[in-house]
PDB file of N, CA and C in Angstrom:
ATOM      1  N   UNK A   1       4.264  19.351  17.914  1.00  0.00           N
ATOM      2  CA  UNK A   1       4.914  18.066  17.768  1.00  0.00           C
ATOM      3  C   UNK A   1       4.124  17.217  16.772  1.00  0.00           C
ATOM      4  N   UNK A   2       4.805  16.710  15.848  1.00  0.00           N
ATOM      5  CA  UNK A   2       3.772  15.742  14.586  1.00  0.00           C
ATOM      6  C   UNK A   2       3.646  14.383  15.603  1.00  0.00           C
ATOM      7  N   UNK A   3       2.276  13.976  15.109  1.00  0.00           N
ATOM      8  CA  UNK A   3       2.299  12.608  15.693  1.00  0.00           C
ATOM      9  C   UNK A   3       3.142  11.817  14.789  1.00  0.00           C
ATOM     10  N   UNK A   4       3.507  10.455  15.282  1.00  0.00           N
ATOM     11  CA  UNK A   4       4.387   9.795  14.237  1.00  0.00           C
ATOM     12  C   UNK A   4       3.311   8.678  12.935  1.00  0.00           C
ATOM     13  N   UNK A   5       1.926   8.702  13.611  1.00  0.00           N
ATOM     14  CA  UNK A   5       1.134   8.464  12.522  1.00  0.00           C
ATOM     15  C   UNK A   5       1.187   8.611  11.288  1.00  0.00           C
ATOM     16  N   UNK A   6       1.225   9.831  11.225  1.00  0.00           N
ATOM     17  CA  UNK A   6       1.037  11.000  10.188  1.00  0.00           C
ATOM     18  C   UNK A   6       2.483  10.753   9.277  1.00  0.00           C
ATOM     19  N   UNK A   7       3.555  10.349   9.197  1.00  0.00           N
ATOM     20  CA  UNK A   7       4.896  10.092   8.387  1.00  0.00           C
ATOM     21  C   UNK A   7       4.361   8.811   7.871  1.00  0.00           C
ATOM     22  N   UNK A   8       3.791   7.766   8.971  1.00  0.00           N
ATOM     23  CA  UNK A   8       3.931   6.237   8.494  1.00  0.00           C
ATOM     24  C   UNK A   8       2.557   6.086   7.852  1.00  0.00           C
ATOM     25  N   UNK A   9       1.555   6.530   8.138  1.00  0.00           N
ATOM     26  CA  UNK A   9       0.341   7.024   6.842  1.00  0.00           C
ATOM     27  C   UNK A   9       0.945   7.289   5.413  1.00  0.00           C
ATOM     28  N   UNK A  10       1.705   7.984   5.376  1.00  0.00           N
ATOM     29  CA  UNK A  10       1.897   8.976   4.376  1.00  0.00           C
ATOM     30  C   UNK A  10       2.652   7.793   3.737  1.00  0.00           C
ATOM     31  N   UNK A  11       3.750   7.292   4.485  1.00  0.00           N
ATOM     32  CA  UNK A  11       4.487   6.465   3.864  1.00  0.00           C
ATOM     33  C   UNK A  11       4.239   5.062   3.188  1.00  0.00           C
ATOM     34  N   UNK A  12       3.389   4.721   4.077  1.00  0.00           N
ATOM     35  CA  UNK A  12       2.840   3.484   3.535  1.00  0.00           C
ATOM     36  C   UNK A  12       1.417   3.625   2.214  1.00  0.00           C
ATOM     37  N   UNK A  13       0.707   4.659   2.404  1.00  0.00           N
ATOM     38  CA  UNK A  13      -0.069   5.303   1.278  1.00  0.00           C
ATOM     39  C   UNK A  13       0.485   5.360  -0.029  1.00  0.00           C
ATOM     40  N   UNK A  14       1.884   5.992  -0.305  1.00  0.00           N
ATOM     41  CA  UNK A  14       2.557   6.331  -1.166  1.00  0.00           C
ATOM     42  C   UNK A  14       2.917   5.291  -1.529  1.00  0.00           C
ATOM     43  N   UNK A  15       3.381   4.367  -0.926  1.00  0.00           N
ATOM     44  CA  UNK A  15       3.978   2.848  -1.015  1.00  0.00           C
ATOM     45  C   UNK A  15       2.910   2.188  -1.335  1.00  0.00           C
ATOM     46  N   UNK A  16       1.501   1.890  -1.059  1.00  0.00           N
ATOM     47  CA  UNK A  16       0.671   1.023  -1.182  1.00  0.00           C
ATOM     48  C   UNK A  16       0.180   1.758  -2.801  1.00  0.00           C
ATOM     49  N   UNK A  17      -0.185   3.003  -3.284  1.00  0.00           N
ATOM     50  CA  UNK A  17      -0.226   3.369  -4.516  1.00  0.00           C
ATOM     51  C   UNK A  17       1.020   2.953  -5.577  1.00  0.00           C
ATOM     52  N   UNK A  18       2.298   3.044  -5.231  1.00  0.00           N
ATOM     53  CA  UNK A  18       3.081   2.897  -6.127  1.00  0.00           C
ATOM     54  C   UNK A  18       3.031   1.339  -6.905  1.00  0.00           C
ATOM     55  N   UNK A  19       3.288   0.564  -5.538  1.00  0.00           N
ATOM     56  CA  UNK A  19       2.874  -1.070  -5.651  1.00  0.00           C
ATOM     57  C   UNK A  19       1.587  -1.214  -6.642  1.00  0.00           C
ATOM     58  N   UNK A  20       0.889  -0.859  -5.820  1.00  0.00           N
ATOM     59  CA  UNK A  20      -0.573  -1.405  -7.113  1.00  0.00           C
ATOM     60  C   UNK A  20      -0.716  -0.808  -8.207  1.00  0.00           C
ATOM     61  N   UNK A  21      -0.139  -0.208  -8.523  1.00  0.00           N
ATOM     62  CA  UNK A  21      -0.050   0.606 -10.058  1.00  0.00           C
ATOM     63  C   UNK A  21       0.740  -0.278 -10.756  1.00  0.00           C
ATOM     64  N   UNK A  22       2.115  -0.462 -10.010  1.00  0.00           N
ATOM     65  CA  UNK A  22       3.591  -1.562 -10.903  1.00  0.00           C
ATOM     66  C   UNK A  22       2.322  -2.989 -11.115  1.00  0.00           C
ATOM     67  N   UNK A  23       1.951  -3.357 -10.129  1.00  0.00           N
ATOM     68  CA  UNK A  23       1.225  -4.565 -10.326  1.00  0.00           C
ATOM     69  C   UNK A  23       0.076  -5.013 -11.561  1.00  0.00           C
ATOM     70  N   UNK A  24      -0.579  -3.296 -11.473  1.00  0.00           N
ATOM     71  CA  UNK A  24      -1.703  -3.212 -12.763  1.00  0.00           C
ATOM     72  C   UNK A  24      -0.800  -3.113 -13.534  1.00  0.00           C
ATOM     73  N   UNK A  25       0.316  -2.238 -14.237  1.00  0.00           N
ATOM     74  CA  UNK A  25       0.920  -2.373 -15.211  1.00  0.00           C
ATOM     75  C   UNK A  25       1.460  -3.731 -15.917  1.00  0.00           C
ATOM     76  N   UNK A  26       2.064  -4.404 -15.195  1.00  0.00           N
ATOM     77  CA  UNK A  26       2.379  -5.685 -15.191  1.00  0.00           C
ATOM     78  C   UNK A  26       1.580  -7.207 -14.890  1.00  0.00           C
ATOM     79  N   UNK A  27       0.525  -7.063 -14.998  1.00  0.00           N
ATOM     80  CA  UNK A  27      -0.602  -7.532 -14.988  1.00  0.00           C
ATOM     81  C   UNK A  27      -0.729  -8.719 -15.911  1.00  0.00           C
ATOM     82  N   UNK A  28      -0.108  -7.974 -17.106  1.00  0.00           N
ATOM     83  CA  UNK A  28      -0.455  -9.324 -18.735  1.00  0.00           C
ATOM     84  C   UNK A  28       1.214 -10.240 -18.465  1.00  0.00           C
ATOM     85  N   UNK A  29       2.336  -9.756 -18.143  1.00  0.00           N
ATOM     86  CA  UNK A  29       3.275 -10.725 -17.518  1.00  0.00           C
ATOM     87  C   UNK A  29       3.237 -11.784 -16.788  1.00  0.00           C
ATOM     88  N   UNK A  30       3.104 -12.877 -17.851  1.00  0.00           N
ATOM     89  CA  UNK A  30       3.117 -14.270 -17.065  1.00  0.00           C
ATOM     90  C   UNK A  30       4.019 -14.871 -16.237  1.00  0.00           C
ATOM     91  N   UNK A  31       4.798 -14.253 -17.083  1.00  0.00           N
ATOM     92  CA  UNK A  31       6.195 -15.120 -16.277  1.00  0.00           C
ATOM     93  C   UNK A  31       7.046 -14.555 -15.554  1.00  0.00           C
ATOM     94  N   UNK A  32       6.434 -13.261 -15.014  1.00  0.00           N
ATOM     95  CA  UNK A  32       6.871 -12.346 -13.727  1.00  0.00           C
ATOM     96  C   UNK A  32       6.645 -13.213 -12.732  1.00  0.00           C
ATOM     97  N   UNK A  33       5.259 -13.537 -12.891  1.00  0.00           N
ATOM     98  CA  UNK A  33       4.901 -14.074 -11.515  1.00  0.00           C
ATOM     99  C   UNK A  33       4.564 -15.409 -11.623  1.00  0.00           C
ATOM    100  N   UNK A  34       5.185 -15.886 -12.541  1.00  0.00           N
ATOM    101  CA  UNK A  34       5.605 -17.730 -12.619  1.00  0.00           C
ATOM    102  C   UNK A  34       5.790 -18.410 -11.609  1.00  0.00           C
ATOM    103  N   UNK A  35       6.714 -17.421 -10.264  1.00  0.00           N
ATOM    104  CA  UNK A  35       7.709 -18.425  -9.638  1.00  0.00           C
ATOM    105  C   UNK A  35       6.275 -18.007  -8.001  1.00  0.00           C
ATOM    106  N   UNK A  36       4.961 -17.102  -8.135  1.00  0.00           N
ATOM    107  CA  UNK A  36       4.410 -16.695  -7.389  1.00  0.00           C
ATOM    108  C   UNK A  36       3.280 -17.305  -7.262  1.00  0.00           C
ATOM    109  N   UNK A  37       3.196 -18.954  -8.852  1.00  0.00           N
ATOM    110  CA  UNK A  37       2.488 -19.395  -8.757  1.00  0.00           C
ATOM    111  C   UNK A  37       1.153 -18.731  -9.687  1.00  0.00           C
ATOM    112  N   UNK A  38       1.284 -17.619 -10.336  1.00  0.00           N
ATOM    113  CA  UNK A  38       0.155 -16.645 -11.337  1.00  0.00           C
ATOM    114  C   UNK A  38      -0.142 -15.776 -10.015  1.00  0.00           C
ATOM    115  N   UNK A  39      -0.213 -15.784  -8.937  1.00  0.00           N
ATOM    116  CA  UNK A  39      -0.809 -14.466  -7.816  1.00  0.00           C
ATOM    117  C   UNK A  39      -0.198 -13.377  -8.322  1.00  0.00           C
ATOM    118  N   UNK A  40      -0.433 -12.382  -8.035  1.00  0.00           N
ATOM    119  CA  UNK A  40      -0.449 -11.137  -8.737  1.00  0.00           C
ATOM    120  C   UNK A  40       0.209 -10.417  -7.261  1.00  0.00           C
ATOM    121  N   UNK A  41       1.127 -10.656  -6.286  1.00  0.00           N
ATOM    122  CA  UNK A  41       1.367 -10.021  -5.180  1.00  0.00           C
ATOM    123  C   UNK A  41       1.566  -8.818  -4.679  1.00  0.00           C
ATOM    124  N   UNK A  42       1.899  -8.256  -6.143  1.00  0.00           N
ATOM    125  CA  UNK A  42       2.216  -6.600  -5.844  1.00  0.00           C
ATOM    126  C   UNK A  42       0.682  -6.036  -5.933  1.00  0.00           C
ATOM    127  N   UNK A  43      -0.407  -6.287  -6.235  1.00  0.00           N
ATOM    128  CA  UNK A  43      -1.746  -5.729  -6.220  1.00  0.00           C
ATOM    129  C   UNK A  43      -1.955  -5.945  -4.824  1.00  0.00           C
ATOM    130  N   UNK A  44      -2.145  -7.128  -4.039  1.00  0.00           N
ATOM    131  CA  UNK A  44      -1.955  -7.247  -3.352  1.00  0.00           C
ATOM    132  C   UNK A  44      -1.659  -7.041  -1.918  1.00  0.00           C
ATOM    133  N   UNK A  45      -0.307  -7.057  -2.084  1.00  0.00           N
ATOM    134  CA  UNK A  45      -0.010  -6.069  -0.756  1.00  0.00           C
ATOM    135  C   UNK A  45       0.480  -4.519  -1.134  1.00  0.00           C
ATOM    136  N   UNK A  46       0.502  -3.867  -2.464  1.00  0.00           N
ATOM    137  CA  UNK A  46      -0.269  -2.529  -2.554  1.00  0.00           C
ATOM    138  C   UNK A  46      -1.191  -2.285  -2.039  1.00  0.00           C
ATOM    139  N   UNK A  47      -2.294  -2.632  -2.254  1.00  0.00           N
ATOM    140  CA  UNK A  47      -3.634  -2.393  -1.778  1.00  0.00           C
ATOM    141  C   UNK A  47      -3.213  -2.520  -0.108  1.00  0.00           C
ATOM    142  N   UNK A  48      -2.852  -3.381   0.503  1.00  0.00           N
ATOM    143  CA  UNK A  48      -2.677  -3.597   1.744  1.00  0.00           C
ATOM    144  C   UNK A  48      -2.218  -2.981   2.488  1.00  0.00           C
ATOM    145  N   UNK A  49      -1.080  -2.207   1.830  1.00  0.00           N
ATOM    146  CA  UNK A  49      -0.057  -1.478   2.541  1.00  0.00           C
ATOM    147  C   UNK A  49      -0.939   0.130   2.578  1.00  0.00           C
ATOM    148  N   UNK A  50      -1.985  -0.004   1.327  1.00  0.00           N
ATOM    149  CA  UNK A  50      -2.883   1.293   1.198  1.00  0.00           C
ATOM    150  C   UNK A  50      -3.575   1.702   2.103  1.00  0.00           C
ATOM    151  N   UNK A  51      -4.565   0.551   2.253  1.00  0.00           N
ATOM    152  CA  UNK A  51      -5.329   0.802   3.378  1.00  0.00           C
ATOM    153  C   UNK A  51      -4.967   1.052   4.743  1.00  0.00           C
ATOM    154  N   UNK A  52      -3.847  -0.019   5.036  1.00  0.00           N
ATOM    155  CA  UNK A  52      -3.195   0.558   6.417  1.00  0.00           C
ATOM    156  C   UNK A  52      -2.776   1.980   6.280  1.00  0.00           C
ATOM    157  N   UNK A  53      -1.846   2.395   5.186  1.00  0.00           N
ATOM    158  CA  UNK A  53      -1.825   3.797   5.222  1.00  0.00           C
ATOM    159  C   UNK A  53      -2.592   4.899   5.667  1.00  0.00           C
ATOM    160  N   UNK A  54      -3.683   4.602   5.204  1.00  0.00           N
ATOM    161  CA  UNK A  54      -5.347   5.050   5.469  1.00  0.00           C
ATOM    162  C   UNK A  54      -5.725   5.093   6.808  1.00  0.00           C
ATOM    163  N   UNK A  55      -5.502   4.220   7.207  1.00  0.00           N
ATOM    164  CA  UNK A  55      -5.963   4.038   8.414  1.00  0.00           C
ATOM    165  C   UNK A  55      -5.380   4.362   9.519  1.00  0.00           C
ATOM    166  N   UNK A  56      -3.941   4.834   9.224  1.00  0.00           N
ATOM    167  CA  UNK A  56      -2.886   5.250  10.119  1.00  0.00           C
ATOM    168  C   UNK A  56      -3.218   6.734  10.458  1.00  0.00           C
ATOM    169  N   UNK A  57      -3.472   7.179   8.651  1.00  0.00           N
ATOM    170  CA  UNK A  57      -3.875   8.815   8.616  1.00  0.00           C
ATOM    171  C   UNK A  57      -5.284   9.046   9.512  1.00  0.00           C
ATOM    172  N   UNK A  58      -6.251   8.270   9.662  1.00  0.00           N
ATOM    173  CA  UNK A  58      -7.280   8.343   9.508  1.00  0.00           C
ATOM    174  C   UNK A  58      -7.211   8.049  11.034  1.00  0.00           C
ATOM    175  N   UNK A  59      -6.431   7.263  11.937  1.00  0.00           N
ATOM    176  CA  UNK A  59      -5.931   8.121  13.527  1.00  0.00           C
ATOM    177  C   UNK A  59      -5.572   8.848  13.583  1.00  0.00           C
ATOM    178  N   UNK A  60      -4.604   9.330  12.957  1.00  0.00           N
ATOM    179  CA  UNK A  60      -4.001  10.903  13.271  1.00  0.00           C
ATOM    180  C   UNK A  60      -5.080  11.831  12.870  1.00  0.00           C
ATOM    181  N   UNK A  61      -6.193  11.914  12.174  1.00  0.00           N
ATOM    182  CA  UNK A  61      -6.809  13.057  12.313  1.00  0.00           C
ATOM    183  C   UNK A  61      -7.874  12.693  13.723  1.00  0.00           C
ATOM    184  N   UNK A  62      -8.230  11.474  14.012  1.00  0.00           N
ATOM    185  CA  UNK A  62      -8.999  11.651  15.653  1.00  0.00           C
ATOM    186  C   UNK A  62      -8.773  12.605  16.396  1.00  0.00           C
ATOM    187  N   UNK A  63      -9.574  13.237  17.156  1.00  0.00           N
ATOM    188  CA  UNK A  63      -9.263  14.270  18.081  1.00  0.00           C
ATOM    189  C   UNK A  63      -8.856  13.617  19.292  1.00  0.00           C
ATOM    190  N   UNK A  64      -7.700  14.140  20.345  1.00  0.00           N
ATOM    191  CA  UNK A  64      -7.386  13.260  21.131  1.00  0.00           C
ATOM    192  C   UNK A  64      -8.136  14.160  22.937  1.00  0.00           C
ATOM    193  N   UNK A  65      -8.502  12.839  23.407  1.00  0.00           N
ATOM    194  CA  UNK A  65      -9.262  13.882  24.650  1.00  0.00           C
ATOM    195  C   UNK A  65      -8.622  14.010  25.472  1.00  0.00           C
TER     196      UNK A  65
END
């Protein structure tokens, strides 16, 4: 049986890389993120969504007693 960790790791990993990449690319665009105030949000909660990813995976490999 897969734990359900292991999908929403994966998913949010993939998701938190895709995000912060669009965000570095788009980086020198001022007026993307005009209305965001200059924050850069997709770096952001890329990164955010990364680490949780991480950390989701990173229960599912715990050994369970």
């Amino acid at each position: 049986m897969v734990d359900i960790r292991i999908p929403i790791g994966l998913m949010f990993t993939i998701l938190g890389v895709l995000i912060t990449l669009f965000g570095l690319f788009t980086k020198s665009d001022a007026g993307m993120y005009e209305v965001s105030l200059g924050i850069n949000v997709n770096i952001i909660m890329g990164v955010i969504m990364l680490i949780f990813g991480l950390i989701m995976l990173w229960f599912s490999r715990k050994k369970k007693k």
